[in-house]
Protein backbone atom coordinates (compact mmCIF):
# COMPACT_ATOMS: atom_id res chain seq x y z
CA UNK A 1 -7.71 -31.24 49.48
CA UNK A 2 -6.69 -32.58 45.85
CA UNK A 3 -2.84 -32.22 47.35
CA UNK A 4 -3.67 -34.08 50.39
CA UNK A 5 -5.22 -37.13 48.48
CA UNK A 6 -2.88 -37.59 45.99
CA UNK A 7 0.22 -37.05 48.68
CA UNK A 8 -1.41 -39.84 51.19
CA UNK A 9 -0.67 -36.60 53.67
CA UNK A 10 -1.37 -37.77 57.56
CA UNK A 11 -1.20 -34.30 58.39
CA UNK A 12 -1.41 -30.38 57.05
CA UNK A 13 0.40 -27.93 58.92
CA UNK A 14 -1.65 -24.36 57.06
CA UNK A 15 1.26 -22.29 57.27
CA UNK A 16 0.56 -18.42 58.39
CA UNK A 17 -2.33 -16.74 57.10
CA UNK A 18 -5.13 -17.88 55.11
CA UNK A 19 -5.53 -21.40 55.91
CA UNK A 20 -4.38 -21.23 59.20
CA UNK A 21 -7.58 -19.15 60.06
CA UNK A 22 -9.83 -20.84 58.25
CA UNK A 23 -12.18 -23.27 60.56
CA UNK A 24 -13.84 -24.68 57.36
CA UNK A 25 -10.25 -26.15 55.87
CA UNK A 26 -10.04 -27.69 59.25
CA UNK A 27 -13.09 -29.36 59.13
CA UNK A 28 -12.89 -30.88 55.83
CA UNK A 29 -9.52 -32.02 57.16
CA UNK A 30 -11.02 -33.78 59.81
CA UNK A 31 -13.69 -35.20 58.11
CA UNK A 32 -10.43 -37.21 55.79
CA UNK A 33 -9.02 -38.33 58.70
CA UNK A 34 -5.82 -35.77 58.25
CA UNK A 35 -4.78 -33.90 61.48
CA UNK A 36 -4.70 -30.40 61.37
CA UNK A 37 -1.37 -28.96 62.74
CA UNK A 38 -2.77 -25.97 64.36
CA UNK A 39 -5.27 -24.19 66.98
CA UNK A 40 -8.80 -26.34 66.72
CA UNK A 41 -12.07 -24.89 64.66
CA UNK A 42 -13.16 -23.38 68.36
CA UNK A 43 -9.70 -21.49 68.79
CA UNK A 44 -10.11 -20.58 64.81
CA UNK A 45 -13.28 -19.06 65.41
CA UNK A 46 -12.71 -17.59 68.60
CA UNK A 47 -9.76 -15.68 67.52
CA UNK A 48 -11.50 -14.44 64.38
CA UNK A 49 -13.67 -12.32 66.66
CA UNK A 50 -12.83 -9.63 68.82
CA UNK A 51 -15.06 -9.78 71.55
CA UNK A 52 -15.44 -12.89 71.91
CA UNK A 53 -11.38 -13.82 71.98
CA UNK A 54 -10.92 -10.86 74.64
CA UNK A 55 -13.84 -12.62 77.11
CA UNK A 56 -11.77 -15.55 76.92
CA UNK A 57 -8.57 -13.92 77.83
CA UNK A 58 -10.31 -11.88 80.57
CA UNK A 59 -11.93 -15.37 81.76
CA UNK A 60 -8.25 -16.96 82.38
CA UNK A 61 -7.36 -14.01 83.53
CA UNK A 62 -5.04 -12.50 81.25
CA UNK A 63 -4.49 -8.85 81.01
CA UNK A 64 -5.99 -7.32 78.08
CA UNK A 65 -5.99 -3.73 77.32
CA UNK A 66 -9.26 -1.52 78.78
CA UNK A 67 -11.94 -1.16 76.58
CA UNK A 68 -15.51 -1.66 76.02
CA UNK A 69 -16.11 -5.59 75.79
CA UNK A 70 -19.90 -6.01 74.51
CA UNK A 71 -21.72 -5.43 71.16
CA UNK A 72 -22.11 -2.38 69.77
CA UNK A 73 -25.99 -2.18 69.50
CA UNK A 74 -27.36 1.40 69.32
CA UNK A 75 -26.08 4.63 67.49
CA UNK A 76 -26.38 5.84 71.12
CA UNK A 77 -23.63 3.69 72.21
CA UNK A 78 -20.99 3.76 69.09
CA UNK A 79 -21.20 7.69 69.30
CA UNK A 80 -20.49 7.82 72.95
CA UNK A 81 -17.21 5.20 72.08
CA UNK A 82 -16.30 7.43 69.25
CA UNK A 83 -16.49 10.81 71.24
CA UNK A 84 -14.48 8.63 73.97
CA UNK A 85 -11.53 8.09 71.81
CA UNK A 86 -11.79 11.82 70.41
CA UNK A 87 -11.60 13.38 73.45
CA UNK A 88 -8.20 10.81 74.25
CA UNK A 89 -6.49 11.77 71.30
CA UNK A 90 -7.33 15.40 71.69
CA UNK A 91 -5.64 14.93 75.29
CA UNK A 92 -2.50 13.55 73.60
């Protein structure tokens, strides 16, 4: 934020990486009046999780590969996923 004071910057394109993921750099951008060349803090924070990115995609319809799409809540349930892709790779 230092460099985009003492530039006068209008705008901060993050580059790849780092800042471009980070919703929080985006905000504080906002909050200086300095537009943020990049996806906005939902996209940031949508993409930074899993399940939450591939609803989206399913929801406009775009093909995602098969899988399961919910929290993993119970030992039940993450031991029945990893005998799952055992029993694929076994099949290989």
């Amino acid at each position: 934020m230092e460099a985009v004071r003492a530039t006068g910057a209008q705008a901060v394109h993050p580059g790849y990486g780092f800042l471009s993921e980070n919703k929080e750099f985006a905000k504080r951008l906002a909050a200086e009046n300095v537009a943020f060349i990049g996806p906005d803090t939902h996209a940031i924070m949508a993409m930074g999780d899993k399940i939450e990115s591939k609803l989206i995609a399913k929801a406009a319809e775009v093909n995602t590969i098969p899988g399961y799409d919910g929290v993993v809540k119970t030992v039940d349930i993450s031991q029945m996923l990893f005998t799952c892709a055992i029993i694929k790779l076994a099949t290989r």
